[in-house]
Every structure is written in C-alpha cells, then in structure tokens.
Protein backbone atom coordinates (compact mmCIF):
# COMPACT_ATOMS: atom_id res chain seq x y z
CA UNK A 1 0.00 0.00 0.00
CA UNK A 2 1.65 3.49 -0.70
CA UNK A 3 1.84 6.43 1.59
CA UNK A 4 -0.54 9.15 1.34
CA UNK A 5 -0.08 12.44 3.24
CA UNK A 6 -1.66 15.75 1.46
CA UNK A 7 -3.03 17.84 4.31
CA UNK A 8 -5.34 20.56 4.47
CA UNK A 9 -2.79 23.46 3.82
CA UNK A 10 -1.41 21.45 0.26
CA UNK A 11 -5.13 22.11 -1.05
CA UNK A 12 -4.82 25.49 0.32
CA UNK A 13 -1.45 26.01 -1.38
CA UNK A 14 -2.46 24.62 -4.79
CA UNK A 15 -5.32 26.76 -5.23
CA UNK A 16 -2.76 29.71 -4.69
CA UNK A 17 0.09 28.40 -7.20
CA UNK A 18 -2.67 28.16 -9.62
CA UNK A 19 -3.52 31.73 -8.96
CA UNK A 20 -0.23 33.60 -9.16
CA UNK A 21 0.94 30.89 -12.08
CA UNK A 22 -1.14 33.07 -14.86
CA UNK A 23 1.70 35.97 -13.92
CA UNK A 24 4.72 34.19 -14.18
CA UNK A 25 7.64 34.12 -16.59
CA UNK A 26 9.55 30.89 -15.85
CA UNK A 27 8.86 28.00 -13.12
CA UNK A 28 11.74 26.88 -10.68
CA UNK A 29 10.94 23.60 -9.99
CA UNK A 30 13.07 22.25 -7.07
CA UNK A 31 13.36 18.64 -6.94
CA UNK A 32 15.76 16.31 -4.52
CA UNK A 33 18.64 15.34 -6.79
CA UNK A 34 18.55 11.65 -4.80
CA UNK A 35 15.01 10.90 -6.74
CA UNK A 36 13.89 13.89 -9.43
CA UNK A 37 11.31 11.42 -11.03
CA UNK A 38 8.98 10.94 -7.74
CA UNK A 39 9.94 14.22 -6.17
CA UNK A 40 8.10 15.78 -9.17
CA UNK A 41 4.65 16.96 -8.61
CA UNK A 42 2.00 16.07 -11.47
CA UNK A 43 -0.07 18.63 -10.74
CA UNK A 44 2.73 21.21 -10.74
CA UNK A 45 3.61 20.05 -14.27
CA UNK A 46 -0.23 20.50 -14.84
CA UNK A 47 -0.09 24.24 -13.29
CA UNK A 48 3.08 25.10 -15.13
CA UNK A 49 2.19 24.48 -18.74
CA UNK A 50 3.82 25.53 -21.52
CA UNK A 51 5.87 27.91 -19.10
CA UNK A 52 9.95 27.37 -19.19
CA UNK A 53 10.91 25.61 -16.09
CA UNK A 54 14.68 25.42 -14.70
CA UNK A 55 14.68 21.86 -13.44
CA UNK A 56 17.05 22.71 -9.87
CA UNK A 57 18.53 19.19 -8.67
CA UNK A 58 19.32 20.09 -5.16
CA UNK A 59 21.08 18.03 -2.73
CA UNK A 60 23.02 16.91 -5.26
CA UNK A 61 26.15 16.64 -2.30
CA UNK A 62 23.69 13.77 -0.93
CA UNK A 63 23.14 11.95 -4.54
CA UNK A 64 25.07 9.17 -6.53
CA UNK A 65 26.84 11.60 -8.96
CA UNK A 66 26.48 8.95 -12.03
CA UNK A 67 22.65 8.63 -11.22
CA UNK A 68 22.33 12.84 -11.34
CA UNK A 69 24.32 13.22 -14.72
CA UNK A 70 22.30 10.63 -16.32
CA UNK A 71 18.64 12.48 -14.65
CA UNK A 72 20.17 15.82 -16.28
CA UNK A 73 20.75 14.23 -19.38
CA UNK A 74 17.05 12.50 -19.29
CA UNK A 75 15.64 16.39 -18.55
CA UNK A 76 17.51 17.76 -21.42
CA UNK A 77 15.76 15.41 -23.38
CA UNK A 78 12.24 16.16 -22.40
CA UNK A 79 13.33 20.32 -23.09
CA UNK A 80 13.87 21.42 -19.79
CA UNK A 81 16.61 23.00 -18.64
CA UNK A 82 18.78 20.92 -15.60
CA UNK A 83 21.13 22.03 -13.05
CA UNK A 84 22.27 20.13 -10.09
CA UNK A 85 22.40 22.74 -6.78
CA UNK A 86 22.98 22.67 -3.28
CA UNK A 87 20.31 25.15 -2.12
CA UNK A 88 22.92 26.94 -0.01
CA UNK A 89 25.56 27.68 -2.02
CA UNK A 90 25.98 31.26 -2.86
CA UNK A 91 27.66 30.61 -6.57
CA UNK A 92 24.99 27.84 -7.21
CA UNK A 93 22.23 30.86 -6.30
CA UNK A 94 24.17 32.89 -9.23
CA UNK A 95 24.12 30.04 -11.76
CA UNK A 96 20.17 30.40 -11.24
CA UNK A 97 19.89 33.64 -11.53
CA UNK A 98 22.10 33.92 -14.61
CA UNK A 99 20.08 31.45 -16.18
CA UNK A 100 16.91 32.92 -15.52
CA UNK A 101 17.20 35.94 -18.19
CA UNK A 102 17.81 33.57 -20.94
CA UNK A 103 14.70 31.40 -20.93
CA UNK A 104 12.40 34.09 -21.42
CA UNK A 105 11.99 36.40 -24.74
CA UNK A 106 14.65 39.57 -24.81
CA UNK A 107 13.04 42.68 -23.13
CA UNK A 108 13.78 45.50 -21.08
CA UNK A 109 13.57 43.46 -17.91
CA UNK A 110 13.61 46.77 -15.16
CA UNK A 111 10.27 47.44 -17.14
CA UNK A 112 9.14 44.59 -17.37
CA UNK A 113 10.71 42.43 -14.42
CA UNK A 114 10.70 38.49 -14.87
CA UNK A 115 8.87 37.03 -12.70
CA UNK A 116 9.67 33.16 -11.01
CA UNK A 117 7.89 30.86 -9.17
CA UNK A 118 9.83 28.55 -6.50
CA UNK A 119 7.16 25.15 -6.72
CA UNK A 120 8.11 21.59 -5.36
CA UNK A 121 7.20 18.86 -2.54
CA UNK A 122 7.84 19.15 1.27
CA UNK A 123 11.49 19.00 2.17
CA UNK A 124 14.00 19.70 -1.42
CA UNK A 125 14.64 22.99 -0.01
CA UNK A 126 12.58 25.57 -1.56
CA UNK A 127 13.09 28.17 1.43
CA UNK A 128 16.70 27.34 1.30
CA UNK A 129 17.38 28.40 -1.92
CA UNK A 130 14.90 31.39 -1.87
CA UNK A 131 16.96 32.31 0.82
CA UNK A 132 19.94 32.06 -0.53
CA UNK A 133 19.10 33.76 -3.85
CA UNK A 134 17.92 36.44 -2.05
CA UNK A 135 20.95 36.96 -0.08
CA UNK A 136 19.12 37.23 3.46
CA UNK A 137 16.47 35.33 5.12
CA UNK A 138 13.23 35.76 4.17
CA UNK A 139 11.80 32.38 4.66
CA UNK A 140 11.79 29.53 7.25
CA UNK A 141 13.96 26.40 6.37
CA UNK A 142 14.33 23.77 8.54
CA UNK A 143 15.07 20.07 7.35
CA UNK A 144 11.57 18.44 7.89
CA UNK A 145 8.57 18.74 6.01
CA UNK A 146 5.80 21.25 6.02
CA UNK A 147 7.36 23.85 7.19
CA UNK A 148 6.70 26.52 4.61
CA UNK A 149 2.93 27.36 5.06
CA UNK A 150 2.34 30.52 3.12
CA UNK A 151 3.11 32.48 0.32
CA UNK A 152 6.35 35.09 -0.31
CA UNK A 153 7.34 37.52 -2.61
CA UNK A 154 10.48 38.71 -3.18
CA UNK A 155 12.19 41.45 -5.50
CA UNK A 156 15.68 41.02 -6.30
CA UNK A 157 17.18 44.11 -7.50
CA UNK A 158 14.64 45.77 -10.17
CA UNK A 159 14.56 42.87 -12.77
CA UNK A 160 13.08 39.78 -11.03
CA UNK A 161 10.55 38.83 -8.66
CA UNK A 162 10.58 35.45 -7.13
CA UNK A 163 7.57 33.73 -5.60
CA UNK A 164 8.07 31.38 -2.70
CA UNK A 165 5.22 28.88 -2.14
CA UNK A 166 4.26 25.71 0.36
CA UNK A 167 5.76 22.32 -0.62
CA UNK A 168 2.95 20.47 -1.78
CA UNK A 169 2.00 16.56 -2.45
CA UNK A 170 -0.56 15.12 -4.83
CA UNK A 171 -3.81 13.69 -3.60
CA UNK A 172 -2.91 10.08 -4.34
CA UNK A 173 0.32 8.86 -5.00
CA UNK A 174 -0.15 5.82 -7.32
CA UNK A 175 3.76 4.54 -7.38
CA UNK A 176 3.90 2.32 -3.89
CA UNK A 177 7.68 2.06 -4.60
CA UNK A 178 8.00 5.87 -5.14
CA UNK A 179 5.54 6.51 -2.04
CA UNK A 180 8.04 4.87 0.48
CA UNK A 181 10.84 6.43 -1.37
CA UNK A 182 9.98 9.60 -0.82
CA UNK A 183 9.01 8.73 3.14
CA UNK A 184 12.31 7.82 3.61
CA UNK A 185 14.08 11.20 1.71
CA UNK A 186 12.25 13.27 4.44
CA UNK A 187 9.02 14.22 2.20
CA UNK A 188 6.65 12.95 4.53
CA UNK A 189 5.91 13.84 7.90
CA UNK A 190 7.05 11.04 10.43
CA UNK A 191 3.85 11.42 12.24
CA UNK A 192 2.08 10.34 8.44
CA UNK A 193 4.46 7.08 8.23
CA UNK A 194 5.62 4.14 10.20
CA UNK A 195 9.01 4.43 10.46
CA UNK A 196 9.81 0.99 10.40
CA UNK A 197 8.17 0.12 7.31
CA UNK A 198 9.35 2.92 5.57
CA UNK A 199 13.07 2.10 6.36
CA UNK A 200 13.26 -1.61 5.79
CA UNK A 201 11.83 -0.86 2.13
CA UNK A 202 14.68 1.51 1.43
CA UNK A 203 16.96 -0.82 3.44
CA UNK A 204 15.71 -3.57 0.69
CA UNK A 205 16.45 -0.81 -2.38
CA UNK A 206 19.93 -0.16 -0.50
CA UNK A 207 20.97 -3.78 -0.14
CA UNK A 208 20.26 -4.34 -3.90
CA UNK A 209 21.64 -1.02 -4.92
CA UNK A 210 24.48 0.33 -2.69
CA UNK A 211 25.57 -3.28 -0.82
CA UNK A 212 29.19 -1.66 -0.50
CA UNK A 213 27.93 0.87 1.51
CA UNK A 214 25.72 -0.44 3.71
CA UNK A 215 28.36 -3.54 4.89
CA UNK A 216 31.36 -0.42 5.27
CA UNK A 217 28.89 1.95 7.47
CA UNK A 218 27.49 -0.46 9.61
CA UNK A 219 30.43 -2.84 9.49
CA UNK A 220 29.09 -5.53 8.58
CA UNK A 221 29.96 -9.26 8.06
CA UNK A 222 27.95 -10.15 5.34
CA UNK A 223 24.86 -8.70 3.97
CA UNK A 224 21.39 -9.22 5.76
CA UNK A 225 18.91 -11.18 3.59
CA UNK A 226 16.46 -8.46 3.04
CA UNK A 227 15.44 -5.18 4.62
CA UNK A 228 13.83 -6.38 7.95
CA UNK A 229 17.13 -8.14 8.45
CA UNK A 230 18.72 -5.05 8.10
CA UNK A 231 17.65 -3.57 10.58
CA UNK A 232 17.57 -5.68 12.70
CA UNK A 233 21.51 -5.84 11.80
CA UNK A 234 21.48 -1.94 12.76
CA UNK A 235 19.74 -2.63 15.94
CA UNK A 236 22.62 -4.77 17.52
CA UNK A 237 25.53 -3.36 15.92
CA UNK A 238 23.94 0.29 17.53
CA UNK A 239 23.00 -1.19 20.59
CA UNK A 240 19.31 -0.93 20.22
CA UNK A 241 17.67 -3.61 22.63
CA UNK A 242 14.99 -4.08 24.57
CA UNK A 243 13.94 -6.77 27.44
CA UNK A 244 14.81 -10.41 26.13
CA UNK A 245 17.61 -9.10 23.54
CA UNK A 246 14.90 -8.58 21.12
CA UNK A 247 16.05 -5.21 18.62
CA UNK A 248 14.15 -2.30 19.13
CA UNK A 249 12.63 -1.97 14.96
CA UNK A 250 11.35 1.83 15.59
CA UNK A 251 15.54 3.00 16.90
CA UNK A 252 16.99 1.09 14.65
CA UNK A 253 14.47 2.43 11.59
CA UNK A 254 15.44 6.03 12.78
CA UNK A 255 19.12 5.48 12.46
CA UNK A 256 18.94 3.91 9.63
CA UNK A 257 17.19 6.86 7.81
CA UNK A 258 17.97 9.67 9.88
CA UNK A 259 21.82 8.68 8.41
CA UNK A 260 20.77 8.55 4.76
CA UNK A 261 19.48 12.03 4.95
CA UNK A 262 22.41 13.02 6.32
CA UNK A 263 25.03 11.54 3.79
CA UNK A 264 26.33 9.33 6.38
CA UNK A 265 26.07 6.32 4.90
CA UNK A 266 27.32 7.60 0.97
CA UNK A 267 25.98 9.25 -2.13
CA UNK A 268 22.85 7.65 -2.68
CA UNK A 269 20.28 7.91 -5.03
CA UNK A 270 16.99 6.92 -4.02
CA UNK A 271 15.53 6.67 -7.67
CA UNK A 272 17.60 5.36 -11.21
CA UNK A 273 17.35 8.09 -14.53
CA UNK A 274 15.53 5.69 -17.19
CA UNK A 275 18.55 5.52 -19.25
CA UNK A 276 19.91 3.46 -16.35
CA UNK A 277 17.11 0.99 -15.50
CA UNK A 278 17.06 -0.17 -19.08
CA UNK A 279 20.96 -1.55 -18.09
C-alpha cells in the first residue's frame, strides 16, 4: 500500500500556485537530486504548462553523482533546462539567476521584471534556496517537512521577482515504490508514516543497490537477507535492545534513515534516470 499524506494546507497552497501561475515568466521547480522522477509533482507540471521551467537538482552533495548526470541528461531530453544545486551555495544561487534571463523572450527586464515561481514537494529545499538567492532570510527552512505554510514575494534588484510557495503533495500517489521512497528522503511527515516500514523498504532498495555501503557503514559481516534483516543488523551493531535481547525496529528504523538524509552512509540515489534501468 503506498503512503498518502496531502493535508489541508497542500489544497490550500495549490489553489494559490494556480492563482499567481497566470503571472509568471519561468517555473523553478526544485526537486531532490537523490530521486527527481517521484519528487516531481504532477499537478505542478499540470499548473506550469507551456511555461519554461529550470529543473534545480538540489542536494546533489547527498546523490550518486552517475545517477544525477544521467537524470540531467534525461531532462535535457524532455526540453527542460537541468542544473544540479545545493540550495545553499551562494555561486549555485548565481548560476540560477544567470540562467533565468535567458529562458524568457529579450526585453527591457527593469520594465518589465521576470517574474519566477519557486514550486516543489515538502522538504528539497525551496526556502533554502529562496533564501539564498535572495541573499538574506526571508523564509523559514528547517530540514523536515511542512514547514513553509504561506506564500512570499520577493524582489531582487529591479529585474526579477521570485515567488516562494508551500511544498505540496498530490492527492494520491499511485507509485507504492515511489511513495516509500519519498518517506524515507524526508518528504513525509514522520507522524504520516511508520518508520519501520518505511526504512526496511529503502533498506531492501539499499541492499540491492548500494551493498558496498551499507556492509562499510554499519560494518558488517555479510549482507542481511532483506530489509527487515537489516535492521535488525542496525539494531545490535547500535545497541538498540529491549527486554529479552529482542532489537528495538522503531531505533533502529530512525538510524537507519535519519543517516541517509544526512550523507552518512554515501551518495545515494533513491531513484535510477531511465537511461539506467534499461541496463
């Protein structure tokens, strides 16, 4: 069964993208460079349109750098422009807003500024980057989701105008693989998820994909037959008991992915470009 979380304030906050879309010049879609296929929002691409969208990869410290360059090479395909980010980097800020210009029809821009729209799911780092392209900070960022709840507006200089808006789910996720993916990337609030569950499925994608990893980390004999097993591996080499020597699933869950989010445990994409699932 996927995971479905789309709370009141997404409904709220896609009734007010659709609003302030019909004014803007070019969409900055923000997407988590560990999966860019299921951290992309159908109904943004909906919303969007025709409009030129700069595809921003961020945490792309965090992903498999062979996975990203083939995902930039898959969006150049589909006519979108790529570019892998860390949200706050000042020089990545200035690759964006050199870009920006460029995807939009020559004018006199200080009469007729460009204006951008920030759009993507909970937790990529949308108020990050606004942040940081701004110079100062004008939104909250935390590393959770849901924490962006309203609308911003901000001018840089006289020649653009960027929107900032709530990270925002769809309705139903159909992709169950996808759905736990993106649990265990941080897109889903923990209170929406059991923990457990959601890490020994992306223990079971780990211990297929990054095996290497996982037995250096944890240090490991061999690998662990699937992803329960896993953690249950975690769980003793971290200490994580309870009465009767039994592992404690819920500790050893939250190590497990509280150390992917952080890089601890490598460069790790979450989701393969298509070029690279054919292989």
């Amino acid at each position: 069964m996927s995971i479905q979380w789309f709370p009141g304030h997404m409904h709220r906050a896609r009734k007010q993208i659709a609003v302030v879309m019909a004014k803007v010049d070019v969409v900055i879609e923000v997407l988590d460079a560990r999966l860019p296929g299921y951290s992309e929002n159908p109904l943004l691409r909906e919303l969007r349109g025709a409009r030129p969208c700069l595809k921003v990869l961020n945490k792309s410290d965090l992903a498999d750098p062979v996975v990203t360059e083939a995902w930039k090479a898959y969006y150049r395909e589909q006519g979108t422009v790529p570019m892998e980010i860390m949200a706050t980097n000042p020089k990545d800020a200035k690759r964006i807003l050199t870009a920006i210009p460029g995807m939009v029809p020559p004018r006199n821009f200080v009469m007729q500024p460009v204006n951008c729209l920030i759009v993507g799911i909970p937790n990529v780092g949308k108020s990050t980057l606004m942040n940081t392209l701004v110079g100062r900070k004008v939104a909250r960022a935390a590393n959770q989701a849901a924490i962006t709840t309203k609308q911003k507006r901000v001018h840089i200089g006289d020649e653009l105008t960027l929107y900032d808006t709530p990270g925002v789910l769809w309705p139903k996720i159909q992709d169950e693989e996808g759905s736990y993916m993106l649990a265990g990337s941080g897109a889903v609030r923990e209170t929406a998820m059991d923990n457990a569950e959601v890490a020994a499925r992306v223990g079971a994608y780990l211990l297929r994909e990054y095996p290497e990893l996982l037995l250096a980390r944890y240090k490991l004999a061999e690998l662990p037959a699937g992803g329960l097993e896993l953690l249950e591996a975690v769980g003793k080499k971290r200490g994580c008991l309870i009465k009767g020597g039994e592992v404690d699933l819920t500790k050893a869950a939250g190590i497990l992915l509280n150390e992917l989010r952080a890089g601890q445990i490598g460069r790790i994409s979450l989701q393969k470009a298509p070029a690279l699932r054919k292989k």
